[in-house]
C-alpha atoms as a PDB file:
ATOM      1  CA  UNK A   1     155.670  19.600-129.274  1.00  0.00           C
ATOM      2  CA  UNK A   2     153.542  20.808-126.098  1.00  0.00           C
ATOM      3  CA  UNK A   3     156.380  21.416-124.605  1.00  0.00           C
ATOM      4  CA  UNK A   4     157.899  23.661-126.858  1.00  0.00           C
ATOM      5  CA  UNK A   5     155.228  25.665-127.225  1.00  0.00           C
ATOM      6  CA  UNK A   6     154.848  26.300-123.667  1.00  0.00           C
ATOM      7  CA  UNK A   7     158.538  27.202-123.262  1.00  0.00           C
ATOM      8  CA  UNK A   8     158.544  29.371-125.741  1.00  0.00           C
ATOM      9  CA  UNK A   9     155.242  31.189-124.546  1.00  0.00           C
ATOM     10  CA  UNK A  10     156.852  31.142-121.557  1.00  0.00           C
ATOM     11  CA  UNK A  11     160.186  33.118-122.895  1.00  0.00           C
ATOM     12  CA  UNK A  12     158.362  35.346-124.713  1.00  0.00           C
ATOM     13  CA  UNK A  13     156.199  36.368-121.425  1.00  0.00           C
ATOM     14  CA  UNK A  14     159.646  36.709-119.446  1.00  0.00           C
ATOM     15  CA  UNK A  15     161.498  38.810-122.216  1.00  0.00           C
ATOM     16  CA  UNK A  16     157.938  40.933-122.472  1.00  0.00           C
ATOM     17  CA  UNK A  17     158.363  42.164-118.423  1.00  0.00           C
ATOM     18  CA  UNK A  18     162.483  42.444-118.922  1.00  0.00           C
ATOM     19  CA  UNK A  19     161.723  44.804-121.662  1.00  0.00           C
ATOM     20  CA  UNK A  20     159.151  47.026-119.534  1.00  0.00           C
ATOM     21  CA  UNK A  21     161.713  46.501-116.695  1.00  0.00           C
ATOM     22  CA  UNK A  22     164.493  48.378-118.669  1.00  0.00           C
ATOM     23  CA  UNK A  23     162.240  50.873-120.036  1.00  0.00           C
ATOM     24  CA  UNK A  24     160.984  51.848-116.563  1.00  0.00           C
ATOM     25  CA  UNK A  25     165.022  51.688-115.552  1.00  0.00           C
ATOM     26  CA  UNK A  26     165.856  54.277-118.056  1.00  0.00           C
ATOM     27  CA  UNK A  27     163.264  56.458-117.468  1.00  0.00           C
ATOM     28  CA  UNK A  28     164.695  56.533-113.638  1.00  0.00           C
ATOM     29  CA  UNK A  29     167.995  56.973-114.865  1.00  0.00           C
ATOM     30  CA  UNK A  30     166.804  60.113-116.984  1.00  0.00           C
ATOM     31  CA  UNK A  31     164.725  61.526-114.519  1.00  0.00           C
ATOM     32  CA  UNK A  32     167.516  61.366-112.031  1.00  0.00           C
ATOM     33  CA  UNK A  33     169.905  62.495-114.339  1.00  0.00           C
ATOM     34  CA  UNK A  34     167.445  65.701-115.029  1.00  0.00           C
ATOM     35  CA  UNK A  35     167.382  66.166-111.325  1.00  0.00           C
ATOM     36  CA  UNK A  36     171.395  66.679-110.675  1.00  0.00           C
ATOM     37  CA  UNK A  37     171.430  69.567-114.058  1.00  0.00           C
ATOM     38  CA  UNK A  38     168.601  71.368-112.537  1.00  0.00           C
ATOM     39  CA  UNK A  39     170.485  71.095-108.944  1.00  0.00           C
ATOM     40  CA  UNK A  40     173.731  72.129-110.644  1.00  0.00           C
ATOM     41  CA  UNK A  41     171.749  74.959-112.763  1.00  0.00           C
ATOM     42  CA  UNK A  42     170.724  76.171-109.636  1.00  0.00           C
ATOM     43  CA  UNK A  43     174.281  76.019-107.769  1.00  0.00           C
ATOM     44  CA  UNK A  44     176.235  78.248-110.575  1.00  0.00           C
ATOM     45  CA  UNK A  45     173.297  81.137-110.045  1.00  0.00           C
END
């Protein structure tokens, strides 16, 4: 029963930091996605 408990405190830690991994991916994403409008923006002017 140890055991289990550990492994699953152990998951839940691991799919914790994935989660804050993807967040902070898609944030990246958007912010470089917001940076190649604004250079396009600025190439039709």
């Amino acid at each position: 029963m140890r055991k289990i408990i550990a492994l699953a405190a152990v998951a839940a830690a691991l799919m914790a930091s994935a989660c804050n991994t993807v967040e902070g991916l898609g944030r990246d994403a958007q912010a470089a996605g917001a940076a190649v409008t604004g250079a396009a923006s600025d190439m039709k002017r």
